[in-house]
C-alpha atoms as a PDB file:
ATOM      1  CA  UNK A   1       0.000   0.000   0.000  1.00  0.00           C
ATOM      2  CA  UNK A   2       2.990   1.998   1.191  1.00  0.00           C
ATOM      3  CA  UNK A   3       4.600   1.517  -2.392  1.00  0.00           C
ATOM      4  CA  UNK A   4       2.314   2.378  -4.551  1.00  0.00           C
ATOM      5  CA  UNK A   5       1.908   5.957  -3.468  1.00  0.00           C
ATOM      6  CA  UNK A   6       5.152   6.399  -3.981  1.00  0.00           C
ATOM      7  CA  UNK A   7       5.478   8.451  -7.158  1.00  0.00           C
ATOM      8  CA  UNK A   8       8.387   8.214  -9.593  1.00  0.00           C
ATOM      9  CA  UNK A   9       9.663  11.688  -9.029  1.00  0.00           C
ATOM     10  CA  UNK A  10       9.086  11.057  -5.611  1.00  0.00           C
ATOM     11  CA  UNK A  11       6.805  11.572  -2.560  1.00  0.00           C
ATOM     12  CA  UNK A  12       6.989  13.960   0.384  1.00  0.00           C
ATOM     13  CA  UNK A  13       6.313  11.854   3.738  1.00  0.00           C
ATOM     14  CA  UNK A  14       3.222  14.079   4.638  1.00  0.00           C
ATOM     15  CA  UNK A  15       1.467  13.394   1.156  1.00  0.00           C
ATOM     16  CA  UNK A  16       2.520   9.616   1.773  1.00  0.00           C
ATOM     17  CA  UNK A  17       0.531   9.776   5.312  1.00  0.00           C
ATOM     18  CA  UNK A  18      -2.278  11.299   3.595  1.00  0.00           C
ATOM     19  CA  UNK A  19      -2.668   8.940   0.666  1.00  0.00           C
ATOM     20  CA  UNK A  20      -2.353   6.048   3.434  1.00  0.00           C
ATOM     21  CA  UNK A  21      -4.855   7.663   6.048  1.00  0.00           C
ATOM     22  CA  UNK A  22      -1.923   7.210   8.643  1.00  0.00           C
ATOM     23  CA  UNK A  23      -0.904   9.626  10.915  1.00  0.00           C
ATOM     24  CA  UNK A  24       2.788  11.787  10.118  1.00  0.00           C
ATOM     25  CA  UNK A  25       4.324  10.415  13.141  1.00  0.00           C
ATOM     26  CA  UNK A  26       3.307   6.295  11.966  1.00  0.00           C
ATOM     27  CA  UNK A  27       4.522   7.109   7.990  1.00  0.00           C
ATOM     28  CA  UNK A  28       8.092   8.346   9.319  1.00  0.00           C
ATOM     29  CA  UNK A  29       8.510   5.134  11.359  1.00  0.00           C
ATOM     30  CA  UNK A  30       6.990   3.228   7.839  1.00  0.00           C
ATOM     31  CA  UNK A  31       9.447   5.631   5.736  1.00  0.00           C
ATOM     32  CA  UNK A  32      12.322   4.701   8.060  1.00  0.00           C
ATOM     33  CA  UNK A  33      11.716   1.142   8.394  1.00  0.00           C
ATOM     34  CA  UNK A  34      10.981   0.715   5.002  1.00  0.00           C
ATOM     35  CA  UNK A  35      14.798   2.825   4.272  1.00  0.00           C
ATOM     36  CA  UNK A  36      16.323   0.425   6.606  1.00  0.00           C
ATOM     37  CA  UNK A  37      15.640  -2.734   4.505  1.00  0.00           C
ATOM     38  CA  UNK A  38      16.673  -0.902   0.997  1.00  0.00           C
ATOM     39  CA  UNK A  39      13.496  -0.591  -0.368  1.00  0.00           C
ATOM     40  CA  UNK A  40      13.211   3.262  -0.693  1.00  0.00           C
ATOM     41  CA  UNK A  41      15.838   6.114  -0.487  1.00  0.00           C
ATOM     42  CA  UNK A  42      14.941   9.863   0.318  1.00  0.00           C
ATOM     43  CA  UNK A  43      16.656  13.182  -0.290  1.00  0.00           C
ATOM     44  CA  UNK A  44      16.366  16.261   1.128  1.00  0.00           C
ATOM     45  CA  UNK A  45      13.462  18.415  -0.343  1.00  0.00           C
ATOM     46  CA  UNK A  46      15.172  21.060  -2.644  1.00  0.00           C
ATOM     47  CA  UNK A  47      11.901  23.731  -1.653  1.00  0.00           C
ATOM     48  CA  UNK A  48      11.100  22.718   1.672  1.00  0.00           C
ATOM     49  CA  UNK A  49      14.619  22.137   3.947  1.00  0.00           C
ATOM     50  CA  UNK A  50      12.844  20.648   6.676  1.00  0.00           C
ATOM     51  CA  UNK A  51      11.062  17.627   4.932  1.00  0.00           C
ATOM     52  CA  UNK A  52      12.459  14.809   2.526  1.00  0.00           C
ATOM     53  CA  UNK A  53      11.347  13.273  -0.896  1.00  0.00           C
ATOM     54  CA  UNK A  54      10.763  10.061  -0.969  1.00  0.00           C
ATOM     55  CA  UNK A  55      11.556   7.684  -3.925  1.00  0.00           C
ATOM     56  CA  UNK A  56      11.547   4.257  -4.639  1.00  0.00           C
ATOM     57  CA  UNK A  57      14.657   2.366  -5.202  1.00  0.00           C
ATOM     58  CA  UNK A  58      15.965  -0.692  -7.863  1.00  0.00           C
ATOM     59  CA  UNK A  59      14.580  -3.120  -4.786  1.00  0.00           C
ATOM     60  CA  UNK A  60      11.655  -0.946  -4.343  1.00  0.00           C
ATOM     61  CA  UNK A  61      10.595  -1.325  -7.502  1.00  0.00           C
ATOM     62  CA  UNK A  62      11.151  -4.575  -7.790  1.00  0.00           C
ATOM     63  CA  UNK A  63       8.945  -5.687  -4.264  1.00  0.00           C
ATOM     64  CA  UNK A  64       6.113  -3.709  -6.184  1.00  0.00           C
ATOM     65  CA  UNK A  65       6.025  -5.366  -8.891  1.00  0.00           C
ATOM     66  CA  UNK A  66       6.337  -8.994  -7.191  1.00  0.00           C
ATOM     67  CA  UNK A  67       3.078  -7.575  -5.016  1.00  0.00           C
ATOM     68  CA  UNK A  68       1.304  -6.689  -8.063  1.00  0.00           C
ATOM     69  CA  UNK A  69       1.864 -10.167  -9.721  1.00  0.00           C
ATOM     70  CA  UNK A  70       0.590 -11.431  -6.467  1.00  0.00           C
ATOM     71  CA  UNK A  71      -2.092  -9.201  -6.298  1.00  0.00           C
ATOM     72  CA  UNK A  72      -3.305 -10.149 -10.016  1.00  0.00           C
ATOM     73  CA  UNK A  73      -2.509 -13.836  -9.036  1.00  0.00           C
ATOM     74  CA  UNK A  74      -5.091 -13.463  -6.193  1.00  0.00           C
ATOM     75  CA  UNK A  75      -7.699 -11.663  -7.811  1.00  0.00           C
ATOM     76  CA  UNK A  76      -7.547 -14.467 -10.676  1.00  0.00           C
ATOM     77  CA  UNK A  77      -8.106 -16.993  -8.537  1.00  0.00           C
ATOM     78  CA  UNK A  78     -10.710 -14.959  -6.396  1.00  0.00           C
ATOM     79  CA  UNK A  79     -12.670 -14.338 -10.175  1.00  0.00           C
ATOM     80  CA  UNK A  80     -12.545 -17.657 -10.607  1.00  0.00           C
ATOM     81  CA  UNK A  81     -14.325 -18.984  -7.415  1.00  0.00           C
ATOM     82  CA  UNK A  82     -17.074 -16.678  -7.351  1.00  0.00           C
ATOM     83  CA  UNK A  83     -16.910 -14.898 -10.805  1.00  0.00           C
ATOM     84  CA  UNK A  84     -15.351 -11.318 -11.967  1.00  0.00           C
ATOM     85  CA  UNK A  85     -18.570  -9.658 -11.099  1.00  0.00           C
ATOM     86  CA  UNK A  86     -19.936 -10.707  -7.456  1.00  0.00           C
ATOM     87  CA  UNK A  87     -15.530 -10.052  -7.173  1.00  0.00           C
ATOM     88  CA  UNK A  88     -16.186  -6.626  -8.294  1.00  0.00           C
ATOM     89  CA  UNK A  89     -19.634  -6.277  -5.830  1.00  0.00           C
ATOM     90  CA  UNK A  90     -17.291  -7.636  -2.956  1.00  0.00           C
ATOM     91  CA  UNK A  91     -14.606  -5.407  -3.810  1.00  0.00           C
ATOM     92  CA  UNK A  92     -17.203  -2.154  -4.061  1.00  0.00           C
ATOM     93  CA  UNK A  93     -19.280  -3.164  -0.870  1.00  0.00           C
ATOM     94  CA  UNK A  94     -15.254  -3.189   1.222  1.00  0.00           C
ATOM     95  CA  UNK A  95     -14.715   0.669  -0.538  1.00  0.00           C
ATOM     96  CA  UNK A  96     -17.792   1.953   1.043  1.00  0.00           C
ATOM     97  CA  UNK A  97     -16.897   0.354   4.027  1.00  0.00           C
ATOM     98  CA  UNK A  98     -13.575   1.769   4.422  1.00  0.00           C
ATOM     99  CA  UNK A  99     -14.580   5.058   3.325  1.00  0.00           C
ATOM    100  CA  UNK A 100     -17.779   4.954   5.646  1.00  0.00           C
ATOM    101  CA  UNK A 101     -15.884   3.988   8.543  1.00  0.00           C
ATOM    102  CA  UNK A 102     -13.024   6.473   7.843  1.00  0.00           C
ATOM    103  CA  UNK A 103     -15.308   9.410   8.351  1.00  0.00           C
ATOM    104  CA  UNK A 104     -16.584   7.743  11.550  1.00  0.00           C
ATOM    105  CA  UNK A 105     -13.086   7.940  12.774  1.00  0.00           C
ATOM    106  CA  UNK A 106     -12.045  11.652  11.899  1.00  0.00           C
END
């Protein structure tokens, strides 16, 4: 989830907390956790001193793309149980959910 917010020419950590619906404080642990292990690198942003860009790195890239293929793999599989469309109905009815329960929260 992290990952894919992650744009190529790169990601403050406030937008990433945003796009995530995590707090600034939890995304700088996930940033720093996630530098740790080699999967992203950041750089100091050039307009804003006091916050860092984040990008993806060669392993980075590569862990996304595994989860995607794992993702699809999943979803396949899923399609095939139940059918693409009661997927899609599942997949629809956990959106509103999330989004319902997200403004419960705020």
């Amino acid at each position: 989830m992290f990952l894919s917010n992650i744009e190529e020419q790169g990601t403050t950590n406030n937008e990433l907390a945003k796009r995530a619906c995590v707090t600034k404080q939890m995304m700088s642990k996930i940033v720093g956790l996630l530098e740790e292990e080699g999967y992203i690198y950041t750089q100091k942003n050039p307009s804003d001193s006091r916050s860092s860009i984040i990008f993806l790195n060669a392993r980075g890239k590569e862990l996304f793309v595994a989860l995607e293929g794992c993702m699809q793999e999943a979803r396949t599989k899923f399609d095939s149980i139940v059918g693409h469309d009661r997927m899609e109905q599942v997949i629809e009815t956990m959106y509103t959910l999330v989004t319902e329960l997200e403004k419960t929260d705020q």
